[in-house]
Protein backbone atom coordinates (compact mmCIF):
# COMPACT_ATOMS: atom_id res chain seq x y z
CA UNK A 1 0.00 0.00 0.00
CA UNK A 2 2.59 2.55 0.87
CA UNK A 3 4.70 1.94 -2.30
CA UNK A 4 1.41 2.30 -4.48
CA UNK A 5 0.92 5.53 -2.67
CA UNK A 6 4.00 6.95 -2.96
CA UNK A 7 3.87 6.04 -6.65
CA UNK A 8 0.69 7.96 -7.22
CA UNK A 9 1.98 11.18 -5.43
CA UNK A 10 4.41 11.65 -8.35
CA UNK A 11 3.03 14.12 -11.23
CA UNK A 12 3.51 11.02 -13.91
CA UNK A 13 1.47 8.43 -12.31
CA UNK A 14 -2.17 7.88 -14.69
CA UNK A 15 -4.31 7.79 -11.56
CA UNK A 16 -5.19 8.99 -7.87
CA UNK A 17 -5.70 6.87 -5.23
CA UNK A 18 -9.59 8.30 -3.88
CA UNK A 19 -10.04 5.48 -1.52
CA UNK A 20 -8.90 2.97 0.30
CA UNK A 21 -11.76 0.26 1.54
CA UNK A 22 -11.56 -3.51 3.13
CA UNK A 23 -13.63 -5.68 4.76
CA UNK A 24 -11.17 -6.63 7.56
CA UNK A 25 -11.15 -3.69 9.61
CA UNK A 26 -7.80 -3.93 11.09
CA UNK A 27 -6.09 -4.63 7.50
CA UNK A 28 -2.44 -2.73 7.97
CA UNK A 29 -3.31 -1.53 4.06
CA UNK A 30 -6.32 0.44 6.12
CA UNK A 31 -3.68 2.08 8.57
CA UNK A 32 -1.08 3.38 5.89
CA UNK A 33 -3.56 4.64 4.25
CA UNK A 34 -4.98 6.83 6.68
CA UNK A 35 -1.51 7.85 7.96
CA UNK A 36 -0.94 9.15 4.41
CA UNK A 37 -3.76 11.09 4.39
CA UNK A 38 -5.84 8.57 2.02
CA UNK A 39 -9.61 8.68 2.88
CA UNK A 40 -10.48 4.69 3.87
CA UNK A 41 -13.53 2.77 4.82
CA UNK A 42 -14.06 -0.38 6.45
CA UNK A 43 -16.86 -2.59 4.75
CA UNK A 44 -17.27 -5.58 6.87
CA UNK A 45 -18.86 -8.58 4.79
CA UNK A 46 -20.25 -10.54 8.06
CA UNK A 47 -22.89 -7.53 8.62
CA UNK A 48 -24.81 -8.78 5.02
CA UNK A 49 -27.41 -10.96 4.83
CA UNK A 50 -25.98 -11.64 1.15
CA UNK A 51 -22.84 -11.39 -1.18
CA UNK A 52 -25.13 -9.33 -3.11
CA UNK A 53 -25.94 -7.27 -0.22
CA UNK A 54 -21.85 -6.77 0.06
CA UNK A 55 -21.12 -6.22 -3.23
CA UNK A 56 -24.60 -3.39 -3.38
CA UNK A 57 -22.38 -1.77 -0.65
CA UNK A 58 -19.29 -1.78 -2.18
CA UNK A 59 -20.78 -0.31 -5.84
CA UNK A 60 -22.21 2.42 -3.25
CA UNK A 61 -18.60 3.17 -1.60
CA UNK A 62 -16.93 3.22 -5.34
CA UNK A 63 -19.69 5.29 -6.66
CA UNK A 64 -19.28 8.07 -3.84
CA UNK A 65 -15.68 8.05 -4.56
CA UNK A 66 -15.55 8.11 -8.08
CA UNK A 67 -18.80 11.22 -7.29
CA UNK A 68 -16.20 13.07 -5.54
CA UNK A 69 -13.54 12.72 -7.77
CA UNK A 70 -15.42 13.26 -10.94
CA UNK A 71 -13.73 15.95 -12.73
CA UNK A 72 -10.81 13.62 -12.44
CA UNK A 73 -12.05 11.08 -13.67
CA UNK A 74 -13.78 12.43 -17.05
CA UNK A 75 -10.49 14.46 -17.17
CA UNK A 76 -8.03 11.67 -17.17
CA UNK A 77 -10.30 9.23 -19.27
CA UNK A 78 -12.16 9.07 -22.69
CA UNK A 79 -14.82 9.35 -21.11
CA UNK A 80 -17.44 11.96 -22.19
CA UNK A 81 -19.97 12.38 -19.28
CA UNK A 82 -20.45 10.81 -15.54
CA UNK A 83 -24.00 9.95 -14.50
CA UNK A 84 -24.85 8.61 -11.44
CA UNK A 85 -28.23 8.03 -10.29
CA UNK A 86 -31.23 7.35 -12.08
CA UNK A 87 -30.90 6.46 -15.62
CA UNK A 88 -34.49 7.39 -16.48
CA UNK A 89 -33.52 9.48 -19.67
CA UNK A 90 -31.88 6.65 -21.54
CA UNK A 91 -33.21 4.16 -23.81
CA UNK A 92 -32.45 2.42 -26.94
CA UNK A 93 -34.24 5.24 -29.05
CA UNK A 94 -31.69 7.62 -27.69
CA UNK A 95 -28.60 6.11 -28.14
CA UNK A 96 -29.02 3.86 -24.89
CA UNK A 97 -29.89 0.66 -23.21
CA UNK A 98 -31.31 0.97 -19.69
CA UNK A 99 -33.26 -1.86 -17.81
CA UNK A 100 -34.34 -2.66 -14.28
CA UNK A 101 -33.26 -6.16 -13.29
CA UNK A 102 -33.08 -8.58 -9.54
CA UNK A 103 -30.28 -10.19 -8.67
CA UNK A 104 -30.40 -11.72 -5.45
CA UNK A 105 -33.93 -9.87 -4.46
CA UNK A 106 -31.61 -6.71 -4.75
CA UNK A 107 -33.38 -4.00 -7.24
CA UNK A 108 -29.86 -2.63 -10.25
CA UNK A 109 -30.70 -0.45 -12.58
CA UNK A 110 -28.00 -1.54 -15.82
CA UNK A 111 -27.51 1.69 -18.47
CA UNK A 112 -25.83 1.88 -21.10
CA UNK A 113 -24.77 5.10 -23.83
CA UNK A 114 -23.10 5.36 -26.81
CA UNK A 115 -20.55 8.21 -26.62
């Protein structure tokens, strides 16, 4: 952990490192992190009912990270928007492929746009 960190301090480096997350709370990864100055969260798997339930809370944590860092991220990739959130205005008409699926008993929402 601290050698990836140090490597994404320098000005050449293609990414930041937003986030730092496990589900072992007293990982050592968690504790360089934080001494660095690297925002971290603990998500504990044994508090889910599910994997799906896990993994739900995980895309959460990622999302919110990648929210906060989203000038970054449009900046440094080909990527032509960031959405998050409902997906209402896409369908295959526009461009798009949106549709409403369970997995697990969990309600996703999957969209997709052409750029």
């Amino acid at each position: 952990m601290a050698a990836l960190i140090d490597a994404a301090r320098a000005a050449e480096f293609p990414a930041e490192i937003a986030l730092v997350f496990s589900n072992v709370e007293t990982a050592q990864g968690l504790k360089i992190a934080a001494a660095a100055g690297v925002a971290t969260k603990v998500i504990s798997h044994k508090v889910f009912a599910s994997r799906a339930e896990f993994d739900a809370a995980i895309d959460a944590a990622l999302t919110a990270a990648a929210t906060a860092h989203r000038d970054y991220v449009t900046g440094e990739t080909l990527a032509t928007g960031f959405d998050v959130g409902d997906s209402a205005s896409l369908d295959s008409a526009g461009g798009g492929y949106s549709d409403d699926v369970q997995v697990e008993g969990l309600s996703l929402k999957i969209s997709l746009r052409k750029a």
